[in-house]
N, C-alpha and C. Protein backbone atom coordinates (compact mmCIF):
# COMPACT_ATOMS: atom_id res chain seq x y z
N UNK A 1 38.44 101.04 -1.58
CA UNK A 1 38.11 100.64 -2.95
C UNK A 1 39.29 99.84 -3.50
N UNK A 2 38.98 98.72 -4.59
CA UNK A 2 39.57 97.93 -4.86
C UNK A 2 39.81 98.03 -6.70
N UNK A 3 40.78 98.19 -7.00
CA UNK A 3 40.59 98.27 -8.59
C UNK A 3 41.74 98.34 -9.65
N UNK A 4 41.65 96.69 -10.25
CA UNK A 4 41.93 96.22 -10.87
C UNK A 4 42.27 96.54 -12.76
N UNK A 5 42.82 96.07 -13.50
CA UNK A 5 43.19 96.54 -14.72
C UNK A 5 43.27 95.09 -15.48
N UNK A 6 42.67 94.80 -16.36
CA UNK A 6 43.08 93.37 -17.11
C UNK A 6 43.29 93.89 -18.62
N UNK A 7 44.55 93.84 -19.42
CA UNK A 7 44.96 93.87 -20.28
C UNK A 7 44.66 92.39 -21.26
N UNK A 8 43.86 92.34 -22.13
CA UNK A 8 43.67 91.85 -23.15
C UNK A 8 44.31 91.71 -24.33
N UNK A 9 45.13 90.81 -25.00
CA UNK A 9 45.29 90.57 -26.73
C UNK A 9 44.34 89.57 -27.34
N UNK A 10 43.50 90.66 -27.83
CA UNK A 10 42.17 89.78 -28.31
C UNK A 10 43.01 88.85 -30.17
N UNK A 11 42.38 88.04 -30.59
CA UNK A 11 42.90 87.01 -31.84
C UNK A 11 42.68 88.34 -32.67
N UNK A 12 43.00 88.28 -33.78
CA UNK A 12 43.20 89.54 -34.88
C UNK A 12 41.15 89.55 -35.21
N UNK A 13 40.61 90.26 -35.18
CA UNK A 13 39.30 90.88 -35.68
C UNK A 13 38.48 90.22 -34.51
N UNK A 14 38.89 90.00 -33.35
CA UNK A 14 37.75 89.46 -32.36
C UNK A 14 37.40 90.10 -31.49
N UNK A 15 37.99 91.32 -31.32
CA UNK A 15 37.88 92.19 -30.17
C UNK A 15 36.42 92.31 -29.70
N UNK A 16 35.54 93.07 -31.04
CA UNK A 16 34.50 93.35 -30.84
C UNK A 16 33.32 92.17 -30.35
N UNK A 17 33.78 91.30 -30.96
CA UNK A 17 32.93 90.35 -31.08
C UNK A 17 32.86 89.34 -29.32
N UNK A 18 34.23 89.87 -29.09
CA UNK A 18 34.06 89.26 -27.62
C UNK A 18 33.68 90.08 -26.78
N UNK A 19 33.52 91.33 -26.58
CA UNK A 19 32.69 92.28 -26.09
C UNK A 19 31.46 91.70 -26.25
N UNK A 20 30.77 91.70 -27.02
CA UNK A 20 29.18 91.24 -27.85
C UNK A 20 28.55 90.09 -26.75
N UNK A 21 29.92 89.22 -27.25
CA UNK A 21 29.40 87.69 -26.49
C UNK A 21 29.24 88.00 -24.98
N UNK A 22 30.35 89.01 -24.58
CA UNK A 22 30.01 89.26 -22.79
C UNK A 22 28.21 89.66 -22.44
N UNK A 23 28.19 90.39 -23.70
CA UNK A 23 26.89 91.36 -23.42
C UNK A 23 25.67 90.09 -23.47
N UNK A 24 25.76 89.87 -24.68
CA UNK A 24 24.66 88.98 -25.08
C UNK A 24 24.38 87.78 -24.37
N UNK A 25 25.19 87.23 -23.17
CA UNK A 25 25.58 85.91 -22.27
C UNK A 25 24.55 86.38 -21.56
N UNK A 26 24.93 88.02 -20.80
CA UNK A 26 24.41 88.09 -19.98
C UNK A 26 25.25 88.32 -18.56
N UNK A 27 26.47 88.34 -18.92
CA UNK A 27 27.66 87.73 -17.99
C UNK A 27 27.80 89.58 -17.77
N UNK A 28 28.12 90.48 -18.42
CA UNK A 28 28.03 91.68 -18.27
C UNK A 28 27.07 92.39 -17.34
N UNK A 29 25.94 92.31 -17.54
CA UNK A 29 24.87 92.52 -16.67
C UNK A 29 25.13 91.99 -15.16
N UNK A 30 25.57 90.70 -14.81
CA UNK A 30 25.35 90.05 -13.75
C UNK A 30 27.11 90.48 -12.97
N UNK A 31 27.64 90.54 -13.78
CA UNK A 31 28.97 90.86 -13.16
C UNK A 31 28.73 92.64 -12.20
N UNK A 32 27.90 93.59 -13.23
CA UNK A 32 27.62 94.84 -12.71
C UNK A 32 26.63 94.99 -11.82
N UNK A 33 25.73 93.96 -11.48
CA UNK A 33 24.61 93.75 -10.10
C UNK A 33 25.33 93.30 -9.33
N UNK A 34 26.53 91.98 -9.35
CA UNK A 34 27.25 91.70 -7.80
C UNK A 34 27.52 92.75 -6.77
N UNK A 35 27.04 92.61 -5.66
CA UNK A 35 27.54 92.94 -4.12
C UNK A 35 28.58 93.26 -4.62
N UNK A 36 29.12 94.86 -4.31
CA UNK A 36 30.47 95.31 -4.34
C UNK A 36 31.11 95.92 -5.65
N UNK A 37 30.38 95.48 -6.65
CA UNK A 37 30.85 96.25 -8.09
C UNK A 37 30.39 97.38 -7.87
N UNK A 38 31.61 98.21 -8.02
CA UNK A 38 31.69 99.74 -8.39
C UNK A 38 31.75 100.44 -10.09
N UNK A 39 32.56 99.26 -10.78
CA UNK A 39 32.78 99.56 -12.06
C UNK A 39 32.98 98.27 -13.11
N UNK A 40 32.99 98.05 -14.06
CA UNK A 40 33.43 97.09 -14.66
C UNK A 40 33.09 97.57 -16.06
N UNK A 41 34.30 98.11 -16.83
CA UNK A 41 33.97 98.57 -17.84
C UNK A 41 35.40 98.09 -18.62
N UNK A 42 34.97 97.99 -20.09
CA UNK A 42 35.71 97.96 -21.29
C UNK A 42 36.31 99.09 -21.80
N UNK A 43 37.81 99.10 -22.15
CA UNK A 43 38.25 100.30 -22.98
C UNK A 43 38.83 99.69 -24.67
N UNK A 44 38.64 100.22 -25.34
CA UNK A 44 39.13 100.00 -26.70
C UNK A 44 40.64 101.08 -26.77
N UNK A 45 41.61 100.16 -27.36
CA UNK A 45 42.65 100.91 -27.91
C UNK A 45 42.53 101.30 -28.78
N UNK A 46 42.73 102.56 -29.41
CA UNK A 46 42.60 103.47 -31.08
C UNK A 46 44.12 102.75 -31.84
N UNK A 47 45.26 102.56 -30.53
CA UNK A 47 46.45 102.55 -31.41
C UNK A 47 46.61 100.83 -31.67
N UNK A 48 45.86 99.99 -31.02
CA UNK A 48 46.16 98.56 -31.29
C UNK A 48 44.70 97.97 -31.42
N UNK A 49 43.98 97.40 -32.56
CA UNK A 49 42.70 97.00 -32.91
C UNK A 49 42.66 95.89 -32.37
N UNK A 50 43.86 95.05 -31.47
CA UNK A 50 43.29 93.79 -31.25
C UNK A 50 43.97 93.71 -29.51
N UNK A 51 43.78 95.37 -29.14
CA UNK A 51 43.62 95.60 -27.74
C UNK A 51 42.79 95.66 -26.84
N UNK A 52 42.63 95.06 -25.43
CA UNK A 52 40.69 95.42 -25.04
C UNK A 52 41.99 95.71 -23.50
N UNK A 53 41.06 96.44 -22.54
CA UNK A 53 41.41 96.93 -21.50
C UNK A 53 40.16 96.90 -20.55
N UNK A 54 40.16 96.59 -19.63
CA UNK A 54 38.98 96.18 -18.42
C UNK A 54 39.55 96.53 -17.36
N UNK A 55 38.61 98.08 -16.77
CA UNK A 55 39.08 98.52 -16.05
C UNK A 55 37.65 97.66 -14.30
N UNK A 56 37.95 97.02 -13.31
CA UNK A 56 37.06 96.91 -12.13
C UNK A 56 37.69 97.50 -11.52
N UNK A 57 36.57 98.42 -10.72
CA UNK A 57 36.60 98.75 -9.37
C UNK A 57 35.51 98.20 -8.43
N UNK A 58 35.97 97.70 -7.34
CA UNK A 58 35.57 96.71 -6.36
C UNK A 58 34.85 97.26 -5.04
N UNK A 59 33.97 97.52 -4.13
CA UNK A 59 34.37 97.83 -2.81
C UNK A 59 35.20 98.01 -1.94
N UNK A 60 35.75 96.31 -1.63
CA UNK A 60 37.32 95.59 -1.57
C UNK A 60 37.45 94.83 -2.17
N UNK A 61 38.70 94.15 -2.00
CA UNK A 61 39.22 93.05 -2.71
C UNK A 61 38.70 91.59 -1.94
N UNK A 62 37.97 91.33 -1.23
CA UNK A 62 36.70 90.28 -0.62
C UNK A 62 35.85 90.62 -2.02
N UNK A 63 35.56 91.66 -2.33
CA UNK A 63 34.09 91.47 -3.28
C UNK A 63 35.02 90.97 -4.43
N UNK A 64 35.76 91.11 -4.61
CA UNK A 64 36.93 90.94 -6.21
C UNK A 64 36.59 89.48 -6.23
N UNK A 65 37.31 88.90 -5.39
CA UNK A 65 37.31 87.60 -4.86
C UNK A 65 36.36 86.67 -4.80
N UNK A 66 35.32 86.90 -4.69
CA UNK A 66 33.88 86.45 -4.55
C UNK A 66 33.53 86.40 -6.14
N UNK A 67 33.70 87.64 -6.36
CA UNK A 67 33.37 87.89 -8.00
C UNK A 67 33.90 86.66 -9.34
N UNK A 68 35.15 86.75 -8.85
CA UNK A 68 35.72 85.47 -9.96
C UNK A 68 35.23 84.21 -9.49
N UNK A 69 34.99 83.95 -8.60
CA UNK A 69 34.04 82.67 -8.12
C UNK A 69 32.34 82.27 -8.60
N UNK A 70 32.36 83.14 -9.25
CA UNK A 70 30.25 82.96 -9.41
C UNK A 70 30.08 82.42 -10.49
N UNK A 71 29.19 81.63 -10.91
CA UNK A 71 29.15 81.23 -12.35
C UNK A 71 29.16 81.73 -13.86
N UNK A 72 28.51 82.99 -13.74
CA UNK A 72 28.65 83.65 -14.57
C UNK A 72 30.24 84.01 -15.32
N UNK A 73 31.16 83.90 -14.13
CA UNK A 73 32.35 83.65 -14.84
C UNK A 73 32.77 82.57 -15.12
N UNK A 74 32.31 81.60 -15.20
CA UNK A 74 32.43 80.31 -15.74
C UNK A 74 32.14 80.69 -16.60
N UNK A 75 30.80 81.33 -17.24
CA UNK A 75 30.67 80.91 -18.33
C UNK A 75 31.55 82.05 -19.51
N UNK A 76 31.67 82.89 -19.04
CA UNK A 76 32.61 83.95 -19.50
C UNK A 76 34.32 83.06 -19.78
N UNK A 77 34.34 82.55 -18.74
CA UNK A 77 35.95 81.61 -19.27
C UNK A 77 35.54 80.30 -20.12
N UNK A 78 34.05 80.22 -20.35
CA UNK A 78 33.67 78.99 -21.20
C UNK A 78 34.24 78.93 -22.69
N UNK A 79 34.31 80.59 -23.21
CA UNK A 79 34.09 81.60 -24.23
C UNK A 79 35.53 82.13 -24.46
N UNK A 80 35.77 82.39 -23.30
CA UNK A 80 37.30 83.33 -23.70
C UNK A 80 37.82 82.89 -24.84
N UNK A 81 38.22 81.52 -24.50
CA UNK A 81 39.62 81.37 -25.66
C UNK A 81 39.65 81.52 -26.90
N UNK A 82 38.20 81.64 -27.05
CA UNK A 82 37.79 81.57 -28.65
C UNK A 82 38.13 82.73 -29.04
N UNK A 83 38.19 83.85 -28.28
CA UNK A 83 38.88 85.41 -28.58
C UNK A 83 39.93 86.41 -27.91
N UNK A 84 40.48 85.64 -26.87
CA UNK A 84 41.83 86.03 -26.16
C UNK A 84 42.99 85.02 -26.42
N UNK A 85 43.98 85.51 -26.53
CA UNK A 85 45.45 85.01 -26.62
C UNK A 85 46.47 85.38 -25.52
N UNK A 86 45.88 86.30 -24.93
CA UNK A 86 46.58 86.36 -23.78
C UNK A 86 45.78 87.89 -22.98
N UNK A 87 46.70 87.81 -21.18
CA UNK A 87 45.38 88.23 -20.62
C UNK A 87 46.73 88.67 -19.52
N UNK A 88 46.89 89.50 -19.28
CA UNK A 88 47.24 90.93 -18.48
C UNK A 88 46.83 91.45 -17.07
N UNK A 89 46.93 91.06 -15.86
CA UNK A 89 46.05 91.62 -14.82
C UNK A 89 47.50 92.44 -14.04
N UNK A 90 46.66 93.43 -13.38
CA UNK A 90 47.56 94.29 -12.31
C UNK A 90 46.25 95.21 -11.17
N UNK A 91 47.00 95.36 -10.09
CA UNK A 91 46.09 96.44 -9.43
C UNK A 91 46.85 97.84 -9.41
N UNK A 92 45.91 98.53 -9.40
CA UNK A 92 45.78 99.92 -9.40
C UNK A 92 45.61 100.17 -7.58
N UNK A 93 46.73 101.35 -7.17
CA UNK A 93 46.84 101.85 -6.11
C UNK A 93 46.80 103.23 -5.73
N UNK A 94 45.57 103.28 -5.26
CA UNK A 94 44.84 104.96 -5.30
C UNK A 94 45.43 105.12 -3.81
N UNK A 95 45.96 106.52 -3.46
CA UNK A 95 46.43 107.23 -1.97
C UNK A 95 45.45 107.96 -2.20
């Protein structure tokens, strides 16, 4: 298993709203049917309102890989900027 962490600083009051737009695209849905998604979920920070946290877990890191390649994330990076300022990735290493 493969699984990833993307740290988000969403623009001040956009957090939610870029959640919304994932959903409502459609880009949410299609990201959680790809070959190999195990997880792909949103966390909200209580202590920072203009925090978002995205936790994937992958099969492997081939399906990860594949994943940022499909269109649907196009259209998801079509959108971003309008509500991220900056963007955080690391992997997570399970024994």
């Amino acid at each position: 298993m493969y699984t990833i962490y993307v740290k988000f600083d969403c623009l001040p009051g956009k957090r939610e709203a870029f959640i919304e737009n994932v959903k409502e695209t459609g880009v949410l849905d299609a990201i959680r049917a790809e070959d190999g998604c195990i997880r792909y979920d949103y966390y909200l920070s209580e202590k920072d309102p203009n925090e978002l946290l995205l936790i994937e877990q992958w099969e492997s890191h081939k399906h990860q890989q594949i994943h940022i390649e499909q269109p649907h994330m196009d259209t998801l990076r079509s959108f971003k900027g309008d509500y991220i300022i900056n963007t955080v990735l690391g992997e997570i290493e399970f024994l």
